[in-house]
N, C-alpha and C. Protein backbone atom coordinates (compact mmCIF):
# COMPACT_ATOMS: atom_id res chain seq x y z
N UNK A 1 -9.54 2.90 -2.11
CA UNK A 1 -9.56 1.99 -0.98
C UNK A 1 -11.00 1.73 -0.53
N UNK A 2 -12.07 2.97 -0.95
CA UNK A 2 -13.17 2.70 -0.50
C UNK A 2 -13.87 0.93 -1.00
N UNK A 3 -13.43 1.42 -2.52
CA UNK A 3 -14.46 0.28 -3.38
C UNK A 3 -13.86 -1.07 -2.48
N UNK A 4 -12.38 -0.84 -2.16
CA UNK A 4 -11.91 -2.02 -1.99
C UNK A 4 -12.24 -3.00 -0.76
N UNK A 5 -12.74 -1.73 0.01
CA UNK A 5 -13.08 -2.84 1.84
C UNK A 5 -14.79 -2.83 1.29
N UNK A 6 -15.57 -1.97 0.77
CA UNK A 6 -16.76 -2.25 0.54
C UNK A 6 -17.50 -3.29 1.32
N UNK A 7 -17.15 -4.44 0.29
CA UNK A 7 -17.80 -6.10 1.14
C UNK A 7 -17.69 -5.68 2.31
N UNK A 8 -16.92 -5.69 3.07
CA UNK A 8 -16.69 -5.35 4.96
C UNK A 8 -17.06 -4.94 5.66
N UNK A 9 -17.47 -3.79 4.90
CA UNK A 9 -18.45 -2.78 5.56
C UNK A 9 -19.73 -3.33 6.49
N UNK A 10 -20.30 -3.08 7.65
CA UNK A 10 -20.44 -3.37 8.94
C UNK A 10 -20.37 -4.67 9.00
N UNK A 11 -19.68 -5.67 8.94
CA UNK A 11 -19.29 -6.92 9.78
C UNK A 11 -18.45 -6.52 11.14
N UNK A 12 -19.14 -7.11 12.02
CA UNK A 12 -17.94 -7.05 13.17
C UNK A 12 -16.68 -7.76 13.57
N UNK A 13 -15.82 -6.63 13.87
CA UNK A 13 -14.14 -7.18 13.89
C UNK A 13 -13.73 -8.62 13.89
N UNK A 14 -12.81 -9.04 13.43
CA UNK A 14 -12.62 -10.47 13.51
C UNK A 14 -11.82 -10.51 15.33
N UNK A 15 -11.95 -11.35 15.93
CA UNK A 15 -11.45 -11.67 17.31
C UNK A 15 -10.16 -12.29 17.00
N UNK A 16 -9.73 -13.43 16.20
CA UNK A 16 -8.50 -13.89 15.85
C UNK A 16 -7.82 -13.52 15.09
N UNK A 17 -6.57 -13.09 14.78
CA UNK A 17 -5.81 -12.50 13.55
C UNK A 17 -4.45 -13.48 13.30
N UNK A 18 -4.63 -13.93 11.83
CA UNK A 18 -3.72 -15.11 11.18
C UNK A 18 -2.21 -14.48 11.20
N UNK A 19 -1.32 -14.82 11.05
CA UNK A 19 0.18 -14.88 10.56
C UNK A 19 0.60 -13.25 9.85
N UNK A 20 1.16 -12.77 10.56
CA UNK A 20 1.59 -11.37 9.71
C UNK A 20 2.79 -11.80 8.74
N UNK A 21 3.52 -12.65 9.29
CA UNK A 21 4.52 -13.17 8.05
C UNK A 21 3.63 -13.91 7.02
N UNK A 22 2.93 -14.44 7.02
CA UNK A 22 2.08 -15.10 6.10
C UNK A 22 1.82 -13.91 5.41
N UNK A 23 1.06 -12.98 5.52
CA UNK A 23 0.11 -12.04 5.21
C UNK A 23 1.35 -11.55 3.77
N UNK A 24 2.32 -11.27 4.87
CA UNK A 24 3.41 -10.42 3.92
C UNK A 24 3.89 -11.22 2.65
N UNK A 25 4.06 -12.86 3.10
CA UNK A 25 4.41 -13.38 1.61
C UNK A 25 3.47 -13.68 0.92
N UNK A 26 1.83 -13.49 1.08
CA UNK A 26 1.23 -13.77 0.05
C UNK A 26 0.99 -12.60 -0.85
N UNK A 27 1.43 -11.09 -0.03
CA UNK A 27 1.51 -9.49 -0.84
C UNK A 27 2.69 -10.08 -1.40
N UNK A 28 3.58 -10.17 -1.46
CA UNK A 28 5.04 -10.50 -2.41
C UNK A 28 4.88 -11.18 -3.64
N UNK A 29 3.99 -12.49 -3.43
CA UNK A 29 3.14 -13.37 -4.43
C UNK A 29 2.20 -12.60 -5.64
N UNK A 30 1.40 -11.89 -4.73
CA UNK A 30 0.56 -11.09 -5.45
C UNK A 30 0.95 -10.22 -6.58
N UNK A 31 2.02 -9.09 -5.79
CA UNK A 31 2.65 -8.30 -6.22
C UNK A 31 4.29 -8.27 -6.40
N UNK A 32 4.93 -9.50 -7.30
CA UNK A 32 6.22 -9.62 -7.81
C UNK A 32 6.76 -9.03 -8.05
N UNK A 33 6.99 -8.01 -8.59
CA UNK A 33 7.82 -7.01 -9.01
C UNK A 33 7.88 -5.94 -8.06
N UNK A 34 7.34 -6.10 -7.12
CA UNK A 34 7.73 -4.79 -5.44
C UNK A 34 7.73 -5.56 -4.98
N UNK A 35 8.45 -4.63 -4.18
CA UNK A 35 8.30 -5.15 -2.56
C UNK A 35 7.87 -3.92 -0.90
N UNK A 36 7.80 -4.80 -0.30
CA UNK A 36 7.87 -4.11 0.59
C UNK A 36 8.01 -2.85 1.68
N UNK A 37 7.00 -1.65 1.51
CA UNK A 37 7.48 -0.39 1.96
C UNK A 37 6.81 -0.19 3.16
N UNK A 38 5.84 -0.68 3.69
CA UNK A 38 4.94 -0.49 4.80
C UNK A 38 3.62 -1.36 5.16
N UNK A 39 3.65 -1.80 6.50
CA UNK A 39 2.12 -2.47 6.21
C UNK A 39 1.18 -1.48 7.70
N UNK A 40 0.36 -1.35 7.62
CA UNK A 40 -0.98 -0.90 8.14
C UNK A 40 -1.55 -2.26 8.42
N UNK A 41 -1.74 -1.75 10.07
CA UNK A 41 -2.48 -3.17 11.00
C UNK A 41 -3.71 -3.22 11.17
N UNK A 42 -4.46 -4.40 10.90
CA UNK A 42 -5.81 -3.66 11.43
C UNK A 42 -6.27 -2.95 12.39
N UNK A 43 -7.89 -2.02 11.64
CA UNK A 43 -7.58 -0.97 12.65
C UNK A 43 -7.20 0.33 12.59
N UNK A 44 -5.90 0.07 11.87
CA UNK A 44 -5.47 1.56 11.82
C UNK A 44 -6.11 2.31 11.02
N UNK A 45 -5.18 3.50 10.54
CA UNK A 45 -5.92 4.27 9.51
C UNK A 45 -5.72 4.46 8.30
N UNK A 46 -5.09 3.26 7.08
CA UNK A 46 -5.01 3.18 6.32
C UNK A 46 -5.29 1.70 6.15
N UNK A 47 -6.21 1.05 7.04
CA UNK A 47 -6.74 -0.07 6.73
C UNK A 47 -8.21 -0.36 7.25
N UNK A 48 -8.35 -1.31 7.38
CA UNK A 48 -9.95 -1.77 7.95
C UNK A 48 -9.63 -2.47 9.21
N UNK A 49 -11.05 -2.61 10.15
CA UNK A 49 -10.70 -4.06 10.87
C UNK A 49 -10.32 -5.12 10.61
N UNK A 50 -10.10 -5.77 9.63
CA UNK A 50 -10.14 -6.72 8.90
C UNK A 50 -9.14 -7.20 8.08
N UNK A 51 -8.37 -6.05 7.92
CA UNK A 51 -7.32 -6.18 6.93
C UNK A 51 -6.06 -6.06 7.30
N UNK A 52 -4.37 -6.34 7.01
CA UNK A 52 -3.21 -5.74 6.70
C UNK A 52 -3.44 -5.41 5.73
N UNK A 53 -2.88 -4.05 5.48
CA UNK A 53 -3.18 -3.77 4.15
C UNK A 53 -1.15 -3.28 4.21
N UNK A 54 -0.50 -4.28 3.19
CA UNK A 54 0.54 -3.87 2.83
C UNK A 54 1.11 -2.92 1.54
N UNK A 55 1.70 -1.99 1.80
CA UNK A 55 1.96 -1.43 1.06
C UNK A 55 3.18 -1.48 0.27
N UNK A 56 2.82 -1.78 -1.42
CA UNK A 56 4.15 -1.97 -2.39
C UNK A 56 4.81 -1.06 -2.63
N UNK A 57 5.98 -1.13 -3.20
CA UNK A 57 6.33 -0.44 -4.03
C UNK A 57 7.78 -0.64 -4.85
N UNK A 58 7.73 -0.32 -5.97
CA UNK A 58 9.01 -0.95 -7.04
C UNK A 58 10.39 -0.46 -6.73
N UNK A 59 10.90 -0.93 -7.77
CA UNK A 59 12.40 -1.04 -7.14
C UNK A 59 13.30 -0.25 -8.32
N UNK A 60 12.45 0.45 -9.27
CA UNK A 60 13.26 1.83 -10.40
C UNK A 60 13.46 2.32 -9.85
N UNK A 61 14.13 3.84 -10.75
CA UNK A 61 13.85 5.52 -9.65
C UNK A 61 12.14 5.61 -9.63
N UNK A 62 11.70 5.34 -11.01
CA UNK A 62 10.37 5.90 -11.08
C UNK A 62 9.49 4.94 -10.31
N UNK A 63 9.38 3.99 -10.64
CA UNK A 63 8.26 2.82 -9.32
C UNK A 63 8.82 3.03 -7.98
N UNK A 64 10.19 3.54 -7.71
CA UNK A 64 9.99 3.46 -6.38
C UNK A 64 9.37 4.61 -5.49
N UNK A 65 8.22 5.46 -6.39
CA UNK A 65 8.04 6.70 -5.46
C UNK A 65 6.28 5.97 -5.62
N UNK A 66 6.11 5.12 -6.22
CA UNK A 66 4.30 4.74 -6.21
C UNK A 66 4.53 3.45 -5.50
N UNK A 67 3.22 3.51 -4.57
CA UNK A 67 2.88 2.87 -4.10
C UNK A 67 1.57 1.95 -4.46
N UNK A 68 1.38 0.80 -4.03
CA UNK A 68 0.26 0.16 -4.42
C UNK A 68 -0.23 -1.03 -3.31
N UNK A 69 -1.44 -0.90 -2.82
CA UNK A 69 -2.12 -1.14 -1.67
C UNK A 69 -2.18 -2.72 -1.84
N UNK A 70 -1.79 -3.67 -0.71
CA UNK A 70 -2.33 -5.18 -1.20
C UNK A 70 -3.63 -5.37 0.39
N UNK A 71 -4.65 -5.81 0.04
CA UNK A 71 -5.31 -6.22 0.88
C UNK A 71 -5.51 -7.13 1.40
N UNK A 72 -4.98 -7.72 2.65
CA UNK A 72 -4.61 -9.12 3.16
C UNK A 72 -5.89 -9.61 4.15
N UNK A 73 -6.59 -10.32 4.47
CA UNK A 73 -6.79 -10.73 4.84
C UNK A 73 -6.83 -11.20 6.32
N UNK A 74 -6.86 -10.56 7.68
CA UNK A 74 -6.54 -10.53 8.33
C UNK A 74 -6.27 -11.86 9.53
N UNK A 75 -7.89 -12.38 9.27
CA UNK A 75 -7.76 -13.99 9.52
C UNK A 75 -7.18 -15.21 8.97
N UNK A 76 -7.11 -15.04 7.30
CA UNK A 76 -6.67 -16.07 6.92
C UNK A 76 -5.43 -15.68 5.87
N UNK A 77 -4.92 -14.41 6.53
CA UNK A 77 -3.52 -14.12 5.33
C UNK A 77 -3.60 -14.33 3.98
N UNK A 78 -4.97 -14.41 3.15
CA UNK A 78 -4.98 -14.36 1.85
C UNK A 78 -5.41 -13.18 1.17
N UNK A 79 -5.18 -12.90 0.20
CA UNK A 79 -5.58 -11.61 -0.73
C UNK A 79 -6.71 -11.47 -0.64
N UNK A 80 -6.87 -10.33 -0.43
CA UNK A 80 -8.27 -9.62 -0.75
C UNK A 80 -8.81 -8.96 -1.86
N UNK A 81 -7.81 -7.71 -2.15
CA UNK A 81 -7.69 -7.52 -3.55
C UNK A 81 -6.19 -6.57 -3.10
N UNK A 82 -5.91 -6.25 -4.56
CA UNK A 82 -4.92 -4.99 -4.98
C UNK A 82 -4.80 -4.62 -5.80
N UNK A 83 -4.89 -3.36 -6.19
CA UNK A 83 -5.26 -2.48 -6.75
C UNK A 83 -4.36 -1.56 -7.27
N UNK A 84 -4.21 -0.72 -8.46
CA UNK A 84 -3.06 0.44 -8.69
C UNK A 84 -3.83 1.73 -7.91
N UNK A 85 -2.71 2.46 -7.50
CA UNK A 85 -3.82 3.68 -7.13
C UNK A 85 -4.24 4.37 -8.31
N UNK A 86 -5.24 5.59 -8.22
CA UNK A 86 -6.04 6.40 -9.19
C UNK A 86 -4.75 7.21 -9.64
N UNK A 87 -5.02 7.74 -10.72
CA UNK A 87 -4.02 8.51 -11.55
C UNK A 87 -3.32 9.89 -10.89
N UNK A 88 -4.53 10.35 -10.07
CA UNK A 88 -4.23 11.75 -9.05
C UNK A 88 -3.40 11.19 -7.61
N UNK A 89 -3.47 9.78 -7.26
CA UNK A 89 -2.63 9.75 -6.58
C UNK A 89 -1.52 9.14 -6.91
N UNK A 90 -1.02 8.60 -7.71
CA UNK A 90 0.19 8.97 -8.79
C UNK A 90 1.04 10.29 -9.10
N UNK A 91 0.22 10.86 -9.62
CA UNK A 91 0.92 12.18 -9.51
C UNK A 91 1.10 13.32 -8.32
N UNK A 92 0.65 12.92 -7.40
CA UNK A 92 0.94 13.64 -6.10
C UNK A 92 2.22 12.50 -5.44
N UNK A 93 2.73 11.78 -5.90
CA UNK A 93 3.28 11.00 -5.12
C UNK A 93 4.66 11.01 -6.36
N UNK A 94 4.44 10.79 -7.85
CA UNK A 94 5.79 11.41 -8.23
C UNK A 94 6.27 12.59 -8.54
N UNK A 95 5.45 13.75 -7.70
CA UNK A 95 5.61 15.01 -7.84
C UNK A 95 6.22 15.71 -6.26
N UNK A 96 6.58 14.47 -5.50
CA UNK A 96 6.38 15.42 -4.47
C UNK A 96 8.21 15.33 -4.37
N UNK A 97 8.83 14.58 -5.05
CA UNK A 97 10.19 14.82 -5.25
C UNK A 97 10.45 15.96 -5.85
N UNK A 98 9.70 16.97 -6.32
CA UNK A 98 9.80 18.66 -7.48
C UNK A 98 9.95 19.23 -5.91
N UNK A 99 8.85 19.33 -4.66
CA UNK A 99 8.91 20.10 -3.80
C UNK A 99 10.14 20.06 -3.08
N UNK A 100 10.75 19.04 -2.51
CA UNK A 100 11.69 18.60 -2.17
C UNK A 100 13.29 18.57 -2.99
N UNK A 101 13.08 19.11 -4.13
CA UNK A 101 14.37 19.00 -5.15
C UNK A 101 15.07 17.65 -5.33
N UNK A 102 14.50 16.80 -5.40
CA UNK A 102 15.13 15.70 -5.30
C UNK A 102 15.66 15.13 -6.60
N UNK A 103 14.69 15.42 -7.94
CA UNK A 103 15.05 15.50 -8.80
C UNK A 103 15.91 16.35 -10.08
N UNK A 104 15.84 17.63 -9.52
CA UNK A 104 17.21 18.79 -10.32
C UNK A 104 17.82 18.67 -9.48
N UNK A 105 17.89 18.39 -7.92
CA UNK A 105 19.45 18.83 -7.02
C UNK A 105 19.26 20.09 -6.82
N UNK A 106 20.20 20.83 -6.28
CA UNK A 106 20.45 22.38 -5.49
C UNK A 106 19.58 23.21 -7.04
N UNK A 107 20.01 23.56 -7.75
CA UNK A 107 19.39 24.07 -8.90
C UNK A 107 18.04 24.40 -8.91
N UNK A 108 17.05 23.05 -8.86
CA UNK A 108 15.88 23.02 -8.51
C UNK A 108 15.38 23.63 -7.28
N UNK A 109 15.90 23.32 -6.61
CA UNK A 109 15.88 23.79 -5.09
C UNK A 109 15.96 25.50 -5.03
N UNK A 110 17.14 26.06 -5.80
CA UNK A 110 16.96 27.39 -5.56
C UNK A 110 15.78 28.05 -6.30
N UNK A 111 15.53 27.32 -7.57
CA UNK A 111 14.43 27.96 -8.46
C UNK A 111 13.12 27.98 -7.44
């Protein structure tokens, strides 16, 4: 996420903020094959001033535990970039169904 707000880095906040429905169908555009799991407003803490940053994710068993960041644009609802996450956060994210047993069921769970 760092590389990704980079450019941004000290510009000051935008004062107007464009269309959040906009924002969301141009992440859908971007990213066709997900959809929709969360968006981060600007500001918060999984985005910039500057950004929605919506968060994808697929619609398998296996895509639906990764996520993938779209960077919107906050003034003008267009892409910024998006990105796959790094390989380590991949595997902390389809591993965390092992802690939880989600994948053996009770079995797993007792082991």
């Amino acid at each position: 996420m760092a590389d990704m707000l980079a450019p941004y880095k000290g510009l000051p906040a935008p004062s107007n903020f464009g269309s959040l429905e906009q924002s969301l169908v141009t992440a859908r555009k971007a990213v066709p094959d997900m959809h929709v799991s969360f968006v981060a407003f600007p500001g918060s803490l999984f985005s910039s001033p500057h950004h929605y940053t919506v968060f994808m994710k697929g619609s398998t068993p296996l895509t639906s535990r990764l996520l993938k960041p779209a960077l919107i644009d906050a003034q003008t609802s267009k892409l910024t970039d998006s990105r796959d996450m790094p390989w380590y956060v991949k595997t902390l994210l389809l591993s965390q169904p092992l802690h939880f047993g989600d994948y053996g069921g009770l079995p797993l769970k007792i082991l």
